[in-house]
N, C-alpha and C. Protein backbone atom coordinates (compact mmCIF):
# COMPACT_ATOMS: atom_id res chain seq x y z
N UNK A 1 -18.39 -3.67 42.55
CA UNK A 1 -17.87 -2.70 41.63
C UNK A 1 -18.31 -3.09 40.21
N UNK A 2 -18.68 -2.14 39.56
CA UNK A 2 -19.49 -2.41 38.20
C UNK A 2 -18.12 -2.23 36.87
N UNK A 3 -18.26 -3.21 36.30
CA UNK A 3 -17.36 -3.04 35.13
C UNK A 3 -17.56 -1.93 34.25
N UNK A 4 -16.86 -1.03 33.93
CA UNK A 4 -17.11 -0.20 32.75
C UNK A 4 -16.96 -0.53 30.80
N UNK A 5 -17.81 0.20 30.18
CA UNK A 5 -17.26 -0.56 29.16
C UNK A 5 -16.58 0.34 28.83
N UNK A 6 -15.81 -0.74 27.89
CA UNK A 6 -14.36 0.33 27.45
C UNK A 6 -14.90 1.44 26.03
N UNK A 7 -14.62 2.72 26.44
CA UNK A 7 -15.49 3.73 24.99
C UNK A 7 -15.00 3.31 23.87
N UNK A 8 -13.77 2.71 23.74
CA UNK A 8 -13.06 2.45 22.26
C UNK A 8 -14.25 1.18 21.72
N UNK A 9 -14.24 0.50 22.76
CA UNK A 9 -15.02 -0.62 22.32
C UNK A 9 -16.79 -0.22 21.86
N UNK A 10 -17.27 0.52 22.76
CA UNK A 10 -18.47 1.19 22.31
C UNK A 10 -18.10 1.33 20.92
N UNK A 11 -17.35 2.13 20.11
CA UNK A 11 -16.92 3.42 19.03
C UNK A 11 -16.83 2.16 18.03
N UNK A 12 -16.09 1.36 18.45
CA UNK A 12 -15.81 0.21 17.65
C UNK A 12 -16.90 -0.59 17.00
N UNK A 13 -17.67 -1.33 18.14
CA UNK A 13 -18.93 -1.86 17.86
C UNK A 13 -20.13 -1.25 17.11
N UNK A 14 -19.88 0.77 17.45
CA UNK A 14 -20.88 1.09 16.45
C UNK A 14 -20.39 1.69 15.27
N UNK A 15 -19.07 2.01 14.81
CA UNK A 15 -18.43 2.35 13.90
C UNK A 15 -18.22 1.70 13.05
N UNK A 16 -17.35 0.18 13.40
CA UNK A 16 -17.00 -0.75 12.54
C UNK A 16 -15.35 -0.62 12.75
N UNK A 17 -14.65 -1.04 12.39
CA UNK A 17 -13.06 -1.16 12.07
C UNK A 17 -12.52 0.06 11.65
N UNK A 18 -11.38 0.70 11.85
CA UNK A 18 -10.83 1.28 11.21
C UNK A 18 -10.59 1.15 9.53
N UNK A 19 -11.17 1.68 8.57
CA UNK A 19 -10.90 1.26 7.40
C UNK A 19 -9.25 1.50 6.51
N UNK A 20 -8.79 0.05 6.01
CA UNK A 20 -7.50 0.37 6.16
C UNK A 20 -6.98 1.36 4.86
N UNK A 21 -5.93 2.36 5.45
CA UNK A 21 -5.45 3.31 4.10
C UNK A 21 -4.75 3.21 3.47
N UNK A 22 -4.59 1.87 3.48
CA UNK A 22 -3.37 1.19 2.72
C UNK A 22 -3.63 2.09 0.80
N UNK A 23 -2.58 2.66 0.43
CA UNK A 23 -2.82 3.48 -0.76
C UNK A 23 -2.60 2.86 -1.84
N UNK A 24 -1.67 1.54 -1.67
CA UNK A 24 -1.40 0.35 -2.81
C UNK A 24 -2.03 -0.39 -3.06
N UNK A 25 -2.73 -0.67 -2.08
CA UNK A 25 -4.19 -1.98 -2.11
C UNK A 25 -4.95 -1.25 -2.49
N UNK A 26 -5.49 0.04 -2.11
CA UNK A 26 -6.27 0.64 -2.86
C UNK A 26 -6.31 0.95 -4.51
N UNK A 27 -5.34 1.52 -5.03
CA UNK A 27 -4.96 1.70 -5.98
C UNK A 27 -4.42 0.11 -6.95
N UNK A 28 -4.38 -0.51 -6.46
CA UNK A 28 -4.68 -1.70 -7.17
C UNK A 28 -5.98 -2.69 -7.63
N UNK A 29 -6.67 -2.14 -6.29
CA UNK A 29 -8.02 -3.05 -6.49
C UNK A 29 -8.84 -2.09 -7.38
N UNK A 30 -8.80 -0.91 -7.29
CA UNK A 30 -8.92 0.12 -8.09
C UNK A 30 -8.41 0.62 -10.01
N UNK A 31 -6.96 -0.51 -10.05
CA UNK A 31 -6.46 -0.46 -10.95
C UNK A 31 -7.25 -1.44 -12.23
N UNK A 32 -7.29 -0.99 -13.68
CA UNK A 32 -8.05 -1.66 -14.71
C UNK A 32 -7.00 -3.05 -15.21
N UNK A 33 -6.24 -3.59 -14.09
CA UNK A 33 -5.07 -4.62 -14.85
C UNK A 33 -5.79 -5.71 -14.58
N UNK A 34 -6.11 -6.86 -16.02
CA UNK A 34 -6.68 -8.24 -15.64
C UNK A 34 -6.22 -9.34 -14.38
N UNK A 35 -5.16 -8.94 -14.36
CA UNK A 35 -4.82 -10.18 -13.07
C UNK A 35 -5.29 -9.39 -11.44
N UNK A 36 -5.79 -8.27 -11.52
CA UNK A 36 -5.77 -7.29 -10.09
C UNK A 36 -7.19 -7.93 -9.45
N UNK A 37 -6.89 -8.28 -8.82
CA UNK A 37 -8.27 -9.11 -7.42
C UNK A 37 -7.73 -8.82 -6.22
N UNK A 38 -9.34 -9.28 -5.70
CA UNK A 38 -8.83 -8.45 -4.01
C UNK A 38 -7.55 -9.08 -3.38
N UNK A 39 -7.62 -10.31 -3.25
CA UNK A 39 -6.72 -11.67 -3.08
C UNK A 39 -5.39 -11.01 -2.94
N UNK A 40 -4.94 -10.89 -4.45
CA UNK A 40 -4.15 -10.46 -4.63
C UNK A 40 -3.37 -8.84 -4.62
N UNK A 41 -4.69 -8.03 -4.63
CA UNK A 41 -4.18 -6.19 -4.02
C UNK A 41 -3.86 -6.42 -2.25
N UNK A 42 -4.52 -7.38 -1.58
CA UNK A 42 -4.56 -7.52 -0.30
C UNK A 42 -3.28 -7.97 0.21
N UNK A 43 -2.70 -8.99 -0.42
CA UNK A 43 -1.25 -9.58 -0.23
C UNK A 43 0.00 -8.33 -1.03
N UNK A 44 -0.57 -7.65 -1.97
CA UNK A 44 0.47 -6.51 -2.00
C UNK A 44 0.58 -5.52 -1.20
N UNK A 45 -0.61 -5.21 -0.94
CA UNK A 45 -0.60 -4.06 -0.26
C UNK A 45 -0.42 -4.10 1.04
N UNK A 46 -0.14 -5.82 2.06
CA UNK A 46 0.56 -6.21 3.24
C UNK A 46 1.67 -6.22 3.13
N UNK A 47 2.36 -6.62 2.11
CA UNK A 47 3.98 -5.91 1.91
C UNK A 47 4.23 -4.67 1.88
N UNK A 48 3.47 -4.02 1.40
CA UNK A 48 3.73 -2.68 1.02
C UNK A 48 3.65 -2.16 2.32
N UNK A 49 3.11 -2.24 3.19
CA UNK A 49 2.53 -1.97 4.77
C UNK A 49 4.27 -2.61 5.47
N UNK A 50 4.45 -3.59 4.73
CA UNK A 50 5.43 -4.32 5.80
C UNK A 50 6.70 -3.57 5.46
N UNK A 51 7.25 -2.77 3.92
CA UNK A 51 8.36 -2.78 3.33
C UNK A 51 8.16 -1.56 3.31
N UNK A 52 7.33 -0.52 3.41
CA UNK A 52 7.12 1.22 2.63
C UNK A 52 6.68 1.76 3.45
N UNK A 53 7.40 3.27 3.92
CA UNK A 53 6.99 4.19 4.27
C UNK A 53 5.35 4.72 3.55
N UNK A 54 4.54 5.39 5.15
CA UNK A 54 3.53 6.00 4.44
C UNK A 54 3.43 6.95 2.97
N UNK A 55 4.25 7.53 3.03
CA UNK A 55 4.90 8.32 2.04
C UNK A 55 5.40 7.36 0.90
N UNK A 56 5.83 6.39 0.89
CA UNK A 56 5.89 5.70 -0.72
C UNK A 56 5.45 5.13 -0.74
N UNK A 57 4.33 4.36 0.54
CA UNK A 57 3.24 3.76 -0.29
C UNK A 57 2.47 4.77 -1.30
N UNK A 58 2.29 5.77 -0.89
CA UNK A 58 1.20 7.07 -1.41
C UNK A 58 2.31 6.95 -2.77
N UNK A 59 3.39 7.62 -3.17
CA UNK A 59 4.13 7.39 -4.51
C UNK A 59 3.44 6.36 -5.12
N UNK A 60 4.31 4.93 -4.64
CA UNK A 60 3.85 3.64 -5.13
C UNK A 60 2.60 3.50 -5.94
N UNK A 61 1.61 4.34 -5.19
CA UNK A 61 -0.08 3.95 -5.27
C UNK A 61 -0.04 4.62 -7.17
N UNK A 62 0.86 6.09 -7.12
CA UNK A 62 0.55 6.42 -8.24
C UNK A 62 0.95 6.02 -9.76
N UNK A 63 1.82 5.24 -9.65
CA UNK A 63 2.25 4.32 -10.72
C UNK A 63 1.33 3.39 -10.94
N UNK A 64 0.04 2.91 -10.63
CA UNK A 64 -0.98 2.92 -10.74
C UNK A 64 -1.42 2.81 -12.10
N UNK A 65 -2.08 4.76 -11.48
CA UNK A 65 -2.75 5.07 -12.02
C UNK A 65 -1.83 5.96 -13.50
N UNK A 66 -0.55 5.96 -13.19
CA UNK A 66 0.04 6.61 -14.03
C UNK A 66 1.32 6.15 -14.39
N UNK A 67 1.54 4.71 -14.88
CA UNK A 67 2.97 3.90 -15.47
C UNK A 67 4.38 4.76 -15.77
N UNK A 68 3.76 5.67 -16.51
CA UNK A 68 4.93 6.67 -17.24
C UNK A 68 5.59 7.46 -16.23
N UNK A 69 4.72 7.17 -15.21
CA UNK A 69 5.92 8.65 -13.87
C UNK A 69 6.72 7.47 -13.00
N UNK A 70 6.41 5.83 -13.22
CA UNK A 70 7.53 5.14 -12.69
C UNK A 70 8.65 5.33 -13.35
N UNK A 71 8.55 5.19 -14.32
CA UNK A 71 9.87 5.41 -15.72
C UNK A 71 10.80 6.36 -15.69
N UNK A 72 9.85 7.55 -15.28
CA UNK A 72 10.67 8.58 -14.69
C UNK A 72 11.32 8.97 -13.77
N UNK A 73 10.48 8.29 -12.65
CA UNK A 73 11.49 8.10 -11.45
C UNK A 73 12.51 7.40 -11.30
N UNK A 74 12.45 5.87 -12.27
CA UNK A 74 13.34 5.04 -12.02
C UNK A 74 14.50 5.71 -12.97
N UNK A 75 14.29 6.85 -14.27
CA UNK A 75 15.77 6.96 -14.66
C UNK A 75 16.12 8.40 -13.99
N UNK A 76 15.31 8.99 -13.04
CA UNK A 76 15.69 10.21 -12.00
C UNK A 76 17.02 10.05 -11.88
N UNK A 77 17.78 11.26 -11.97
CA UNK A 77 19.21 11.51 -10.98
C UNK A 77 19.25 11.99 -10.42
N UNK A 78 17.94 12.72 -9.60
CA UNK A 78 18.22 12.91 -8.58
C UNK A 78 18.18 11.79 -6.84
N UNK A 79 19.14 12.06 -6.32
CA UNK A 79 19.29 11.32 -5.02
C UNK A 79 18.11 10.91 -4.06
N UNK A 80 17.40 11.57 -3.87
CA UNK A 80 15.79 11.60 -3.18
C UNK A 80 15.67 10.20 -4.37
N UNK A 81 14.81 10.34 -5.60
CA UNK A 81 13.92 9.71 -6.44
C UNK A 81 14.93 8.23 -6.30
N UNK A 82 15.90 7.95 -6.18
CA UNK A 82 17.05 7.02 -6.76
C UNK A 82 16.76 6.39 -5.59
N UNK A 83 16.94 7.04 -4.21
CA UNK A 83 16.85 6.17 -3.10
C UNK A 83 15.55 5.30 -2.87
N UNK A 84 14.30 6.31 -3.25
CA UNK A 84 13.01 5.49 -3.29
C UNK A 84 13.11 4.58 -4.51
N UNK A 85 13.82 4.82 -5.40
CA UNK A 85 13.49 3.61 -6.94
C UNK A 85 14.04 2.31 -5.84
N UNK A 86 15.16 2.42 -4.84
CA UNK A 86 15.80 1.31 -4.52
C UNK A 86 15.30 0.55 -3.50
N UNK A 87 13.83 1.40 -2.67
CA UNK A 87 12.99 0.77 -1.75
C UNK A 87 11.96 0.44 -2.84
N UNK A 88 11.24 0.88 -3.66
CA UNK A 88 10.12 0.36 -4.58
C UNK A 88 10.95 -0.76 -5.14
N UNK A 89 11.97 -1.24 -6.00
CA UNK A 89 12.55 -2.20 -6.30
C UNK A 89 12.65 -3.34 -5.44
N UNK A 90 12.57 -3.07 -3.75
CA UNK A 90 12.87 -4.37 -2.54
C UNK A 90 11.18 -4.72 -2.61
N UNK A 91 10.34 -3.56 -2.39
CA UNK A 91 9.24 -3.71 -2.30
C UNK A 91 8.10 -4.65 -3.32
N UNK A 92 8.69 -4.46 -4.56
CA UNK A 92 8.45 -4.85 -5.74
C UNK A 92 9.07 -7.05 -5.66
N UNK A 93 10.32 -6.44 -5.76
CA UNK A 93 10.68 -8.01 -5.00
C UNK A 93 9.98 -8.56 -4.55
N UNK A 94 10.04 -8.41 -3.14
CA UNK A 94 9.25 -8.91 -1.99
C UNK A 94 8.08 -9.27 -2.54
N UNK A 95 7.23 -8.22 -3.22
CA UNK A 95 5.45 -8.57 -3.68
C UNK A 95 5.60 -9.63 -4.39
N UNK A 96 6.27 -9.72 -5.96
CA UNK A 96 6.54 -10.74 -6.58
C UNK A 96 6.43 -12.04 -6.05
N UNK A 97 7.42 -12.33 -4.73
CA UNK A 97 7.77 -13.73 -4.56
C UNK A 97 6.61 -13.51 -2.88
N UNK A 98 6.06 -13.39 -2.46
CA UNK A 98 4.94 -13.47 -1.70
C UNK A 98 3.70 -13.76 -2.14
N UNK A 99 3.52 -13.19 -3.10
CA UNK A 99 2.04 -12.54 -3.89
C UNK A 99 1.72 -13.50 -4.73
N UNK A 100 2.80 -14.10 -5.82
CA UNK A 100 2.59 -14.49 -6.93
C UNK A 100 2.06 -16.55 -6.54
């Protein structure tokens, strides 16, 4: 009986890896801040993977590129924005004392 190869593995070998969509690592290695290296977008953006919904990583990513709409979210009253300020705040944590 002849082994088959596995098609994922074909797809794999001629594709390459899934490239990851991590939106925080992106947007960091991407970001113009002097301390931002891969090193270090790579170890945030594994928390961010470990601590954040797909959906606030994608938020997350845009404070970024745009500081002033964290500010706004974080003094939001509304309930939605307040609950994510309080996962970006664990998330934020977490990066800090991992990362740094």
């Amino acid at each position: 009986m002849k082994k088959q190869f596995p098609v994922f593995l074909a797809i794999f070998l001629t594709v390459g890896a899934p490239l990851d969509a991590n939106p925080v690592e992106r947007a960091c290695n991407r970001s113009d801040r002097s301390a931002a290296n891969a090193r270090l977008c790579s170890c945030i953006g594994g928390v961010a993977r470990a601590t954040l919904s797909r959906r606030d990583m994608r938020q997350a990513a845009r404070f970024f590129r745009d500081p002033a709409r964290a500010e706004e979210m974080r003094m939001s009253d509304r309930s939605r924005d307040e609950a994510f300020w309080d996962r970006y705040s664990e998330f934020g944590e977490a990066a800090e004392s991992q990362c740094s």
